[in-house]
PDB file of N, CA and C in Angstrom:
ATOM      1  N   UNK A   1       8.653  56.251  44.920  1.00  0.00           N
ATOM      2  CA  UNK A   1       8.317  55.021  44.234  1.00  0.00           C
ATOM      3  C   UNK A   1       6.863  55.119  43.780  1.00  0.00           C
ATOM      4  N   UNK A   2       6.464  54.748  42.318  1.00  0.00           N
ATOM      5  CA  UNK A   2       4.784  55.212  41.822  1.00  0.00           C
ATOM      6  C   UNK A   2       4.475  53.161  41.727  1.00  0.00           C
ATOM      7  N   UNK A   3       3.450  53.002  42.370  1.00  0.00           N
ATOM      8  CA  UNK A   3       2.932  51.704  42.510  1.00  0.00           C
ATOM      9  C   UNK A   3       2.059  51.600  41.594  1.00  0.00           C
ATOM     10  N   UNK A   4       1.661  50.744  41.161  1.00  0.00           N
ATOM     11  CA  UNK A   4       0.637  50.129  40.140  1.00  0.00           C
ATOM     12  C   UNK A   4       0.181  49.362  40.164  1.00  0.00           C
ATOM     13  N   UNK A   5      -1.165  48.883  40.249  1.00  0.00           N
ATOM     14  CA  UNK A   5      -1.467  47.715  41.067  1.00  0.00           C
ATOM     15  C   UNK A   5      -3.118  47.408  39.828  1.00  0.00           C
ATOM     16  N   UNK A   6      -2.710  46.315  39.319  1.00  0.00           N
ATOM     17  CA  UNK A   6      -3.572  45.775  38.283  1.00  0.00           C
ATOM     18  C   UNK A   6      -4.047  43.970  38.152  1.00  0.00           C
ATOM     19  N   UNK A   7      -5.438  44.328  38.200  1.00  0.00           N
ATOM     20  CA  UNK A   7      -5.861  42.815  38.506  1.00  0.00           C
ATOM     21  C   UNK A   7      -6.034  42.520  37.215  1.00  0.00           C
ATOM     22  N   UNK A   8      -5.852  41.325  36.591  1.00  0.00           N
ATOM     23  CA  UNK A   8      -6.042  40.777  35.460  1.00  0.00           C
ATOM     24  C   UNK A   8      -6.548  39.399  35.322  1.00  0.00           C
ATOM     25  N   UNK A   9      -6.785  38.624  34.514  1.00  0.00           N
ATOM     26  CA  UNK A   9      -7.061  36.911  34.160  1.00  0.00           C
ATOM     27  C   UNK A   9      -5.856  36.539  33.633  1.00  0.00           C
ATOM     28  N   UNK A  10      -5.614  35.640  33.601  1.00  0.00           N
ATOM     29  CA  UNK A  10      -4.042  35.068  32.743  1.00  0.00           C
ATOM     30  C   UNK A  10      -5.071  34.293  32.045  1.00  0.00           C
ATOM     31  N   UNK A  11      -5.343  34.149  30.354  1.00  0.00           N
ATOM     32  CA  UNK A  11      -5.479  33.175  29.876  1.00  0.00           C
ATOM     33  C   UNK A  11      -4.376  32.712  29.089  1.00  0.00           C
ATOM     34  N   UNK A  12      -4.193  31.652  28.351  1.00  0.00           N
ATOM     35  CA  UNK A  12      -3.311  30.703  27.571  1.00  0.00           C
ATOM     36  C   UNK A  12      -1.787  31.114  28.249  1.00  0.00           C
ATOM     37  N   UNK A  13      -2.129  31.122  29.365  1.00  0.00           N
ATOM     38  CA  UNK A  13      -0.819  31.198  30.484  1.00  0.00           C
ATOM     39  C   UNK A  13       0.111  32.651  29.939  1.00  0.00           C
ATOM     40  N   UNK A  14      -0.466  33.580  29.738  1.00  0.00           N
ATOM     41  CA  UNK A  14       0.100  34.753  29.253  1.00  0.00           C
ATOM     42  C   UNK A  14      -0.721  35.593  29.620  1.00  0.00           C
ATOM     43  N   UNK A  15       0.061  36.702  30.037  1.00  0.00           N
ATOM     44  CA  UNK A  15      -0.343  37.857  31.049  1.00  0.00           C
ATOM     45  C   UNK A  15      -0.400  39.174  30.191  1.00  0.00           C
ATOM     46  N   UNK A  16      -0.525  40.000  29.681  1.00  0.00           N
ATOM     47  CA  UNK A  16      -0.364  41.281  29.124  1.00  0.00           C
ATOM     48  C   UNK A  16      -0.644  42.600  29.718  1.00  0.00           C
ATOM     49  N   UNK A  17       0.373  43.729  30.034  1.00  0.00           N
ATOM     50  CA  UNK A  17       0.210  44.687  31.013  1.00  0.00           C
ATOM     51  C   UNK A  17       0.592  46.174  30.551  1.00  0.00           C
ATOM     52  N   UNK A  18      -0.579  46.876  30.311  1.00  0.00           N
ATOM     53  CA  UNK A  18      -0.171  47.962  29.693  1.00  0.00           C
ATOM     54  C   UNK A  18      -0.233  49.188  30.622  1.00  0.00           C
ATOM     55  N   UNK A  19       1.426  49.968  30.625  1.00  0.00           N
ATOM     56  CA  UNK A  19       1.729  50.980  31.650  1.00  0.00           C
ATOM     57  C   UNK A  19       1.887  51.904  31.395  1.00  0.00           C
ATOM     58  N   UNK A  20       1.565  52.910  32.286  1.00  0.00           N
ATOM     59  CA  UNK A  20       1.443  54.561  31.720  1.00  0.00           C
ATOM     60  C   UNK A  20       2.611  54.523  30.921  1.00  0.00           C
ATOM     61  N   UNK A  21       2.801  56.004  30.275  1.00  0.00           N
ATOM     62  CA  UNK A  21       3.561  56.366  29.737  1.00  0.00           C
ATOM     63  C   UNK A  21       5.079  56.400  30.867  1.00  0.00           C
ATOM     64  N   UNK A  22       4.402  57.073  31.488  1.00  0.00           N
ATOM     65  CA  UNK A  22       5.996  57.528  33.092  1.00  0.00           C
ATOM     66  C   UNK A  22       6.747  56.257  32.795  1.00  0.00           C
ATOM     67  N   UNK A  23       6.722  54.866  32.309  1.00  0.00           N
ATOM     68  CA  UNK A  23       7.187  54.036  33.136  1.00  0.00           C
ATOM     69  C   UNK A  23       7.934  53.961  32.080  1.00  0.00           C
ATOM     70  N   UNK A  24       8.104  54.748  30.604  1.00  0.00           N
ATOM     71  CA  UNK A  24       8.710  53.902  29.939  1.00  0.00           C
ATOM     72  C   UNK A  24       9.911  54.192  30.250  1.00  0.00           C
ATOM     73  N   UNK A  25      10.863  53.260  29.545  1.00  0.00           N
ATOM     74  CA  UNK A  25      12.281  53.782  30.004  1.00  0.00           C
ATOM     75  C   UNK A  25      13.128  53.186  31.488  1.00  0.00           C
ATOM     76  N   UNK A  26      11.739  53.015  31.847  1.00  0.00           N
ATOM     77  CA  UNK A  26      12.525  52.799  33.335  1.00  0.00           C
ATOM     78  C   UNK A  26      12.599  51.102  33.983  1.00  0.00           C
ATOM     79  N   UNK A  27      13.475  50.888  34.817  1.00  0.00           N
ATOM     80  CA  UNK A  27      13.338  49.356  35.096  1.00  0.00           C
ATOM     81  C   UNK A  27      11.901  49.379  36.441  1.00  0.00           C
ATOM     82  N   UNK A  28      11.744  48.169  36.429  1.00  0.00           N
ATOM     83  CA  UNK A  28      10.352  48.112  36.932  1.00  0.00           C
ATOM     84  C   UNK A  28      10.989  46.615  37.571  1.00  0.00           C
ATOM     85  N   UNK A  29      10.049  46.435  38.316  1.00  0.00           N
ATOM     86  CA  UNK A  29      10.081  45.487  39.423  1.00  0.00           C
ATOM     87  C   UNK A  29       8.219  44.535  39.161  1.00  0.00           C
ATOM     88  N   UNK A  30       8.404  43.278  38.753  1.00  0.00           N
ATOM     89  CA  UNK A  30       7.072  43.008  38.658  1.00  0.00           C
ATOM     90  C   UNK A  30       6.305  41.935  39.674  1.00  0.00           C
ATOM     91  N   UNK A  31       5.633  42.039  40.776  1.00  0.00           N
ATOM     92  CA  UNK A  31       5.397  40.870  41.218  1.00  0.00           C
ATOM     93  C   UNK A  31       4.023  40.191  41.395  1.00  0.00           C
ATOM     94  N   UNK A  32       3.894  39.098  40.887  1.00  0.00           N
ATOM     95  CA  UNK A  32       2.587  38.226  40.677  1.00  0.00           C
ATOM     96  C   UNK A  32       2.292  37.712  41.674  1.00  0.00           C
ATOM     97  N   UNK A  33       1.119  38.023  42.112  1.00  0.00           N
ATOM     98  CA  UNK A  33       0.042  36.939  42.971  1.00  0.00           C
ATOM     99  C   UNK A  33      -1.448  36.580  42.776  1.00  0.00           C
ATOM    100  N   UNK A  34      -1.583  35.539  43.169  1.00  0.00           N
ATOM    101  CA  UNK A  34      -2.447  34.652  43.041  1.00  0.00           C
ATOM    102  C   UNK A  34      -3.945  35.105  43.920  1.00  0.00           C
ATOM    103  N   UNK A  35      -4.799  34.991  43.609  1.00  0.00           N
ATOM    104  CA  UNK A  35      -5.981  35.539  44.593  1.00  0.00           C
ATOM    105  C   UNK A  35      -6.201  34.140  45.469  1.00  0.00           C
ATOM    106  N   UNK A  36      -5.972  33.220  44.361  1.00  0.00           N
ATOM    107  CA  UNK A  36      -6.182  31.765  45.744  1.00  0.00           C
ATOM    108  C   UNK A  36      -5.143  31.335  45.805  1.00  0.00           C
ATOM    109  N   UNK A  37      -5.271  30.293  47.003  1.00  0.00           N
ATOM    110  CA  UNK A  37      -4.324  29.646  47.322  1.00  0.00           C
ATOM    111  C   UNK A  37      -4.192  27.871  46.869  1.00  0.00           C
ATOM    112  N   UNK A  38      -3.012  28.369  45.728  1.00  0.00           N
ATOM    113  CA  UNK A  38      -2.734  27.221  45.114  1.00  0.00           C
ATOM    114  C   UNK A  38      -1.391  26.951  44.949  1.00  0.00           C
ATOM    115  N   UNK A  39      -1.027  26.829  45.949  1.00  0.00           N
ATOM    116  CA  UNK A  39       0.732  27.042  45.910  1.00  0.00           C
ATOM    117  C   UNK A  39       1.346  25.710  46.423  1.00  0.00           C
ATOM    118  N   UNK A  40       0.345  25.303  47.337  1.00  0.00           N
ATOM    119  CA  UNK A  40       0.752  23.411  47.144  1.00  0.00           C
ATOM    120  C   UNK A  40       0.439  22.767  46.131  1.00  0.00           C
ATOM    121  N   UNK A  41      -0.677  22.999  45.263  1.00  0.00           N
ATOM    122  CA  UNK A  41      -0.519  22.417  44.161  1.00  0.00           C
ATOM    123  C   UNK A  41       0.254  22.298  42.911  1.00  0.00           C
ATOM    124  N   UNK A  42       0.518  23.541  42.911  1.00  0.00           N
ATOM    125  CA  UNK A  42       1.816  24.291  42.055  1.00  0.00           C
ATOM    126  C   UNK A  42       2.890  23.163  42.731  1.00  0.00           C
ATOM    127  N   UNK A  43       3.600  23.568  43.671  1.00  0.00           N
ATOM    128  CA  UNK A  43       4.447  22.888  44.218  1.00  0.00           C
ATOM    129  C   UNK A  43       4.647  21.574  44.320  1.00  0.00           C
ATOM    130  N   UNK A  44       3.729  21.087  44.344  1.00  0.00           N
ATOM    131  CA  UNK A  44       3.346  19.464  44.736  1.00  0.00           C
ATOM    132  C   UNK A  44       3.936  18.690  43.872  1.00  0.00           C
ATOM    133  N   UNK A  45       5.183  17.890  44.158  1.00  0.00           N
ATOM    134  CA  UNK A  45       5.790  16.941  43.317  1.00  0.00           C
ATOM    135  C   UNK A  45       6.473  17.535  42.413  1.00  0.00           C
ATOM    136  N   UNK A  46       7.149  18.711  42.186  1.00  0.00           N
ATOM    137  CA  UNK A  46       7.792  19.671  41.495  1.00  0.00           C
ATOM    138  C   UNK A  46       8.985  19.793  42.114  1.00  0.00           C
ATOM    139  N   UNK A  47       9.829  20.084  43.035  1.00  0.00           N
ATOM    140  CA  UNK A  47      10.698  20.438  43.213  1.00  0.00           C
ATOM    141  C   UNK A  47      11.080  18.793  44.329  1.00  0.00           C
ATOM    142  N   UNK A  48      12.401  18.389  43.665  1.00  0.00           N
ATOM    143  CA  UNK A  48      12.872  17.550  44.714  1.00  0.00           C
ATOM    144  C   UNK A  48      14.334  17.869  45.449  1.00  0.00           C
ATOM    145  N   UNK A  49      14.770  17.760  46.546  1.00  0.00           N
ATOM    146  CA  UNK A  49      16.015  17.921  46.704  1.00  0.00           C
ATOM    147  C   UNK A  49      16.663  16.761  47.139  1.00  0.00           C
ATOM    148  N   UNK A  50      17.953  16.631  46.784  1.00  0.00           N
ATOM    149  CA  UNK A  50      18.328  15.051  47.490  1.00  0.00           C
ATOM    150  C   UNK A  50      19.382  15.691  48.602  1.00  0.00           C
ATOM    151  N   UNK A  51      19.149  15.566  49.813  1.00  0.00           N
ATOM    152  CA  UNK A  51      19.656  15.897  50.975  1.00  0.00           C
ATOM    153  C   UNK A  51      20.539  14.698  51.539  1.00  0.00           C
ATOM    154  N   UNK A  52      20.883  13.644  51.081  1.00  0.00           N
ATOM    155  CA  UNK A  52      21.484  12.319  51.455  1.00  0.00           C
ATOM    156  C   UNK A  52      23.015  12.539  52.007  1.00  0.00           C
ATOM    157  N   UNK A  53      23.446  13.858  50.699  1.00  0.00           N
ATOM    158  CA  UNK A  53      24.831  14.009  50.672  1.00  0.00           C
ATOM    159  C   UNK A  53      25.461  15.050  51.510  1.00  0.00           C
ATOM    160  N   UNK A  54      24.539  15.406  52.708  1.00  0.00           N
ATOM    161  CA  UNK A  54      24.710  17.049  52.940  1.00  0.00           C
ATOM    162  C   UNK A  54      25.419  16.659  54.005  1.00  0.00           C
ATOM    163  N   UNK A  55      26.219  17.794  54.369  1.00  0.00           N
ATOM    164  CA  UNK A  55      27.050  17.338  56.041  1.00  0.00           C
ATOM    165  C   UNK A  55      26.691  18.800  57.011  1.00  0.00           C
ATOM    166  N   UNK A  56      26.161  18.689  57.819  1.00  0.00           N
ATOM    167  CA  UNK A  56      25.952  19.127  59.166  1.00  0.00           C
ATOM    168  C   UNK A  56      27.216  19.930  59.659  1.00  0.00           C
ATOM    169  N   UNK A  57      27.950  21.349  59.529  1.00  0.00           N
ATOM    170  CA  UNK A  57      28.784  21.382  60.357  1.00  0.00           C
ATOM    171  C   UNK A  57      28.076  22.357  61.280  1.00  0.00           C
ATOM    172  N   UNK A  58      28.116  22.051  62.796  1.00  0.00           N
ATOM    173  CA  UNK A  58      27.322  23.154  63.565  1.00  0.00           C
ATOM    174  C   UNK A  58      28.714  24.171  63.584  1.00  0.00           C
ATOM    175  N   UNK A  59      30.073  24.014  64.093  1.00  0.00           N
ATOM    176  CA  UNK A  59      30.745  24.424  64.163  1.00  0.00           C
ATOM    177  C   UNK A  59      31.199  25.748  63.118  1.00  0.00           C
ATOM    178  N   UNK A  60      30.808  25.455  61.668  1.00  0.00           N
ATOM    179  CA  UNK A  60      31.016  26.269  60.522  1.00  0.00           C
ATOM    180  C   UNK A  60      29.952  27.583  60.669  1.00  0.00           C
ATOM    181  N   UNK A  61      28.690  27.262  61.597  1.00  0.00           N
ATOM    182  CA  UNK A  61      27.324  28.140  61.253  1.00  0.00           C
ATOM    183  C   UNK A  61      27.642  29.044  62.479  1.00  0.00           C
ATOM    184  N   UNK A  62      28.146  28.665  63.482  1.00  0.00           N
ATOM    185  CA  UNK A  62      28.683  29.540  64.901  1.00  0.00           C
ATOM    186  C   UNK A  62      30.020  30.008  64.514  1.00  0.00           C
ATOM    187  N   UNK A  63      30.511  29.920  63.598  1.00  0.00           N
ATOM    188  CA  UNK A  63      31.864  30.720  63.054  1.00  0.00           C
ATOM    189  C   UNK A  63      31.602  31.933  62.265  1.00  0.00           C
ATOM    190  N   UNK A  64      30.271  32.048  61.889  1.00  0.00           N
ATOM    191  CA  UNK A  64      29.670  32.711  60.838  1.00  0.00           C
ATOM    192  C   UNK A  64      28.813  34.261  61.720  1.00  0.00           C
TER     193      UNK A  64
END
């Protein structure tokens, strides 16, 4: 596996990443992180779930 590891700025929320030649052709795996921690804010008031309707079977999860 050849790693690549490139720090960049994101401005106007767009990233641009230019990779050796080796890579062309090939599928690639890309994963983004953040140097700070802003992941409650990101998160914050973004995702809701409504859990009201859910049913509990303990019985189904010990069958498993």
């Amino acid at each position: 596996m050849l790693v690549l590891r490139k720090e960049a700025k994101v401005k106007d929320k767009i990233l641009v990443i230019e990779l050796p030649k080796e890579f062309n052709e090939q599928d690639v795996e890309i994963i983004i992180r953040l140097k700070s921690e802003i992941e409650k804010e990101i998160l914050a008031d973004q995702i809701k779930i409504d859990t009201t309707k859910w049913k509990f079977n303990r019985e189904e999860i010990y069958e498993r």
